[in-house]
C-alpha atoms as a PDB file:
ATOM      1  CA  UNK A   1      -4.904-144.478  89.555  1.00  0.00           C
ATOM      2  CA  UNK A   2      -5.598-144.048  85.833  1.00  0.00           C
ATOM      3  CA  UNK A   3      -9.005-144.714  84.825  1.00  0.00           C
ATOM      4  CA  UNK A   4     -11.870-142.074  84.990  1.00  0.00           C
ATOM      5  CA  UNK A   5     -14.495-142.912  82.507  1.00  0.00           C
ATOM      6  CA  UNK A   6     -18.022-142.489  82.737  1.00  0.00           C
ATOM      7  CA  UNK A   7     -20.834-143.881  80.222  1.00  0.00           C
ATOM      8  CA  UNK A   8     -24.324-142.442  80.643  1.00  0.00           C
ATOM      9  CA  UNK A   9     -27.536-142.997  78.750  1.00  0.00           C
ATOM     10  CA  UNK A  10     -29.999-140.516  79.723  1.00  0.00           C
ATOM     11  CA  UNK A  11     -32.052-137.337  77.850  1.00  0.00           C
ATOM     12  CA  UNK A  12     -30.650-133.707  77.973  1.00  0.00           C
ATOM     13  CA  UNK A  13     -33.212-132.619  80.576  1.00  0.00           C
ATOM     14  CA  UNK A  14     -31.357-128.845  80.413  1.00  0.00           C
ATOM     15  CA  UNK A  15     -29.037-126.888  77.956  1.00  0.00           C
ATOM     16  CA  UNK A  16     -27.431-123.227  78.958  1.00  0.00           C
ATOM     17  CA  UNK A  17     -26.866-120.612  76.587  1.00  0.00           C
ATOM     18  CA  UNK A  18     -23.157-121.613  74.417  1.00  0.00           C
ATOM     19  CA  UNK A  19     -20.798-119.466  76.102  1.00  0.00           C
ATOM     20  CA  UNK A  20     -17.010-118.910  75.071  1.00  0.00           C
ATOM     21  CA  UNK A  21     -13.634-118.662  77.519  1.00  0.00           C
ATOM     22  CA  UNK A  22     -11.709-115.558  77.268  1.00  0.00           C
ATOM     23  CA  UNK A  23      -9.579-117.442  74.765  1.00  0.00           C
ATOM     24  CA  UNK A  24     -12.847-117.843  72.366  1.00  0.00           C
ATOM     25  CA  UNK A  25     -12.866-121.458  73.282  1.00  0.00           C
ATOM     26  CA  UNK A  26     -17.173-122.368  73.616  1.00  0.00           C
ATOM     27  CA  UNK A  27     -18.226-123.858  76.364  1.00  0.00           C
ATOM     28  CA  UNK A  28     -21.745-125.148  77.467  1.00  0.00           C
ATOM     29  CA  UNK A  29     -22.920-126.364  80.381  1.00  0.00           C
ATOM     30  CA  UNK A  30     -25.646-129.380  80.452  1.00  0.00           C
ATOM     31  CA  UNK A  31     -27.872-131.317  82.781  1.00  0.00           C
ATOM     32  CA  UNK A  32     -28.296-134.972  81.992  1.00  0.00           C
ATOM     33  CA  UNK A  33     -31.524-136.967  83.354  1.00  0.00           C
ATOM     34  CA  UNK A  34     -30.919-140.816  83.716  1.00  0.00           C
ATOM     35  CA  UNK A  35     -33.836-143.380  84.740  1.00  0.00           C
ATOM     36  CA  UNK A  36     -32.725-147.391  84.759  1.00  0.00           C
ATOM     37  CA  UNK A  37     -33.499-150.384  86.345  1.00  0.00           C
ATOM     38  CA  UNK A  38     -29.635-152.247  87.854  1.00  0.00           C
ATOM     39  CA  UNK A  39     -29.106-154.896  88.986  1.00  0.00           C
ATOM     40  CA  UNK A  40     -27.969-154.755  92.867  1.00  0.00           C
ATOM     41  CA  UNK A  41     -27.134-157.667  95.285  1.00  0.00           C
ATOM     42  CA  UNK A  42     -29.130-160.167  93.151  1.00  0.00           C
ATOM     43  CA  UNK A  43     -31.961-157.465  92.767  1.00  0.00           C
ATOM     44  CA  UNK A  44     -33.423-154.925  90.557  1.00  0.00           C
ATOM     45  CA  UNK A  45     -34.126-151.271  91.777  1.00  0.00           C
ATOM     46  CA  UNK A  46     -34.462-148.203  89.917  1.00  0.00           C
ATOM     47  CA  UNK A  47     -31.886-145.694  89.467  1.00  0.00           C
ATOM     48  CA  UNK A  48     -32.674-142.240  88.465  1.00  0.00           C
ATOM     49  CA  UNK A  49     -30.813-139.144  88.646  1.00  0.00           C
ATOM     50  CA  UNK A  50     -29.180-135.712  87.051  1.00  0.00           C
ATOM     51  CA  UNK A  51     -26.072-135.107  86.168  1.00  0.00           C
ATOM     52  CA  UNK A  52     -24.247-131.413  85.979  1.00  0.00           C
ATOM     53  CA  UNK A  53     -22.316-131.927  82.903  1.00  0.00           C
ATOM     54  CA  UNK A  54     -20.214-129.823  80.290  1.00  0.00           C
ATOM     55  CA  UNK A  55     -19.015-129.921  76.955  1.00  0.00           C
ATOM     56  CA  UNK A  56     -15.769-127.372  75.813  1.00  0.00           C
ATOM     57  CA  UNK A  57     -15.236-127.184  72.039  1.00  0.00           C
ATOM     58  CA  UNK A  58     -16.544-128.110  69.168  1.00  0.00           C
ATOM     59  CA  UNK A  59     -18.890-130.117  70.674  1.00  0.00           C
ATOM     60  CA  UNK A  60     -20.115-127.906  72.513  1.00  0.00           C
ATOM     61  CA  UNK A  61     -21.158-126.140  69.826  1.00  0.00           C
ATOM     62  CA  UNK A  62     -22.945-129.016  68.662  1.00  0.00           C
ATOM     63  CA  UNK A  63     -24.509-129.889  71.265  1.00  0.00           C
ATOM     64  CA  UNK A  64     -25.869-126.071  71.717  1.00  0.00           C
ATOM     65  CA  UNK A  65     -28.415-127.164  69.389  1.00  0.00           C
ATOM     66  CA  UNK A  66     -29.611-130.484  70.721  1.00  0.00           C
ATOM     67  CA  UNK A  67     -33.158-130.405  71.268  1.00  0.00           C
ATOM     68  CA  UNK A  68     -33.953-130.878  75.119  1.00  0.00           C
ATOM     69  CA  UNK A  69     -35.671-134.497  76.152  1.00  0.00           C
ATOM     70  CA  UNK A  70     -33.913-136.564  73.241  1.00  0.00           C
ATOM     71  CA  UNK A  71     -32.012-139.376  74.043  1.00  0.00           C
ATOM     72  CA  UNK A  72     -28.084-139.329  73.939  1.00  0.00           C
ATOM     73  CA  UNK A  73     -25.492-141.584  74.983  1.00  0.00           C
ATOM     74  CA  UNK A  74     -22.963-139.722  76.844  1.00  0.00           C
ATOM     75  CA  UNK A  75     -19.161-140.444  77.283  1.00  0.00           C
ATOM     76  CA  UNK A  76     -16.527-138.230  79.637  1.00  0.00           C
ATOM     77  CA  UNK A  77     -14.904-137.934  82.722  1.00  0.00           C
ATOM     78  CA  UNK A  78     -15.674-137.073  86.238  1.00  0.00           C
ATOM     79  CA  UNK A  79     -14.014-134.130  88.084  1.00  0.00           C
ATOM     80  CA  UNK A  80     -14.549-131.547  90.444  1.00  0.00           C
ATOM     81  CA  UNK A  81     -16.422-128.420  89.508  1.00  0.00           C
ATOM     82  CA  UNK A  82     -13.436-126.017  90.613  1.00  0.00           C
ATOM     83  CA  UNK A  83     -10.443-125.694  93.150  1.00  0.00           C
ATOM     84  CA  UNK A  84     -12.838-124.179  95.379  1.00  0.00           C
ATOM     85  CA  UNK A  85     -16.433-126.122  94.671  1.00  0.00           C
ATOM     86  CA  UNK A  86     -15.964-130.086  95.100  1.00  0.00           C
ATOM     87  CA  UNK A  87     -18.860-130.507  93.423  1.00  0.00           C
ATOM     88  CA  UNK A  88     -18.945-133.599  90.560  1.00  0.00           C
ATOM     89  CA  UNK A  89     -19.028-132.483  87.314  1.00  0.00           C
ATOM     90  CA  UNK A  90     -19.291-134.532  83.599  1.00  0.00           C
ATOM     91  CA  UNK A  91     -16.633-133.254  81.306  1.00  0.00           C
ATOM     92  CA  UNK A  92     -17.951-134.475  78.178  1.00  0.00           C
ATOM     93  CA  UNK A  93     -15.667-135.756  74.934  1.00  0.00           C
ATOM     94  CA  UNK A  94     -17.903-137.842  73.037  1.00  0.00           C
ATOM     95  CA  UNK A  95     -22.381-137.475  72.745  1.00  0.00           C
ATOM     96  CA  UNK A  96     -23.943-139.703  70.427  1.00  0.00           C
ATOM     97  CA  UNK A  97     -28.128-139.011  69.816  1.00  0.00           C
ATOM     98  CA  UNK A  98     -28.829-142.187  67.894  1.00  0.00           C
ATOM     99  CA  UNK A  99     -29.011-145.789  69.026  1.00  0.00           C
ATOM    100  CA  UNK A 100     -29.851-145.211  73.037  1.00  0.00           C
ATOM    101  CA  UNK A 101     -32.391-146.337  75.028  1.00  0.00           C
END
């Protein structure tokens, strides 16, 4: 297995303070709120949800000044929180502001 790629339109709903690793690396964690109507077995129902998300870098510098409740298009990968918490997390490497929803 190879692929692991999410794409997410939604609005940053919640932005932590930019932190930075011990190496200096920043790091900031996000929660992205996503409302939809899919299609499902030849019907439409609503999806909403919130997803735990973080960015690591320069973009997460970036994004630590993203005003909450605007529209972005979000790109990354799933994985677990840590070895110890399974939890689902977004790891994200690409957040675009313009041209969603």
């Amino acid at each position: 297995m190879k692929r692991n790629q999410v794409v997410i339109d939604g609005r940053l709903l919640k932005r932590a303070t930019l932190r930075h690793t011990p190496a200096g690396i920043p790091v900031i964690d996000l929660v992205i709120e996503h409302k939809s109507m899919q299609t499902e077995a030849g019907g439409q129902r609503e999806a909403r949800c919130e997803v735990e998300a973080v960015a690591i870098g320069e973009l997460a510098v970036r994004l630590s000044t993203q005003k909450t409740n605007q529209p972005l298009r979000i790109k990354g990968f799933l994985t677990q929180h840590s070895v110890k918490d399974r939890r689902l997390v977004l790891h994200v490497t690409d957040a675009i502001s313009n041209g969603t929803e």
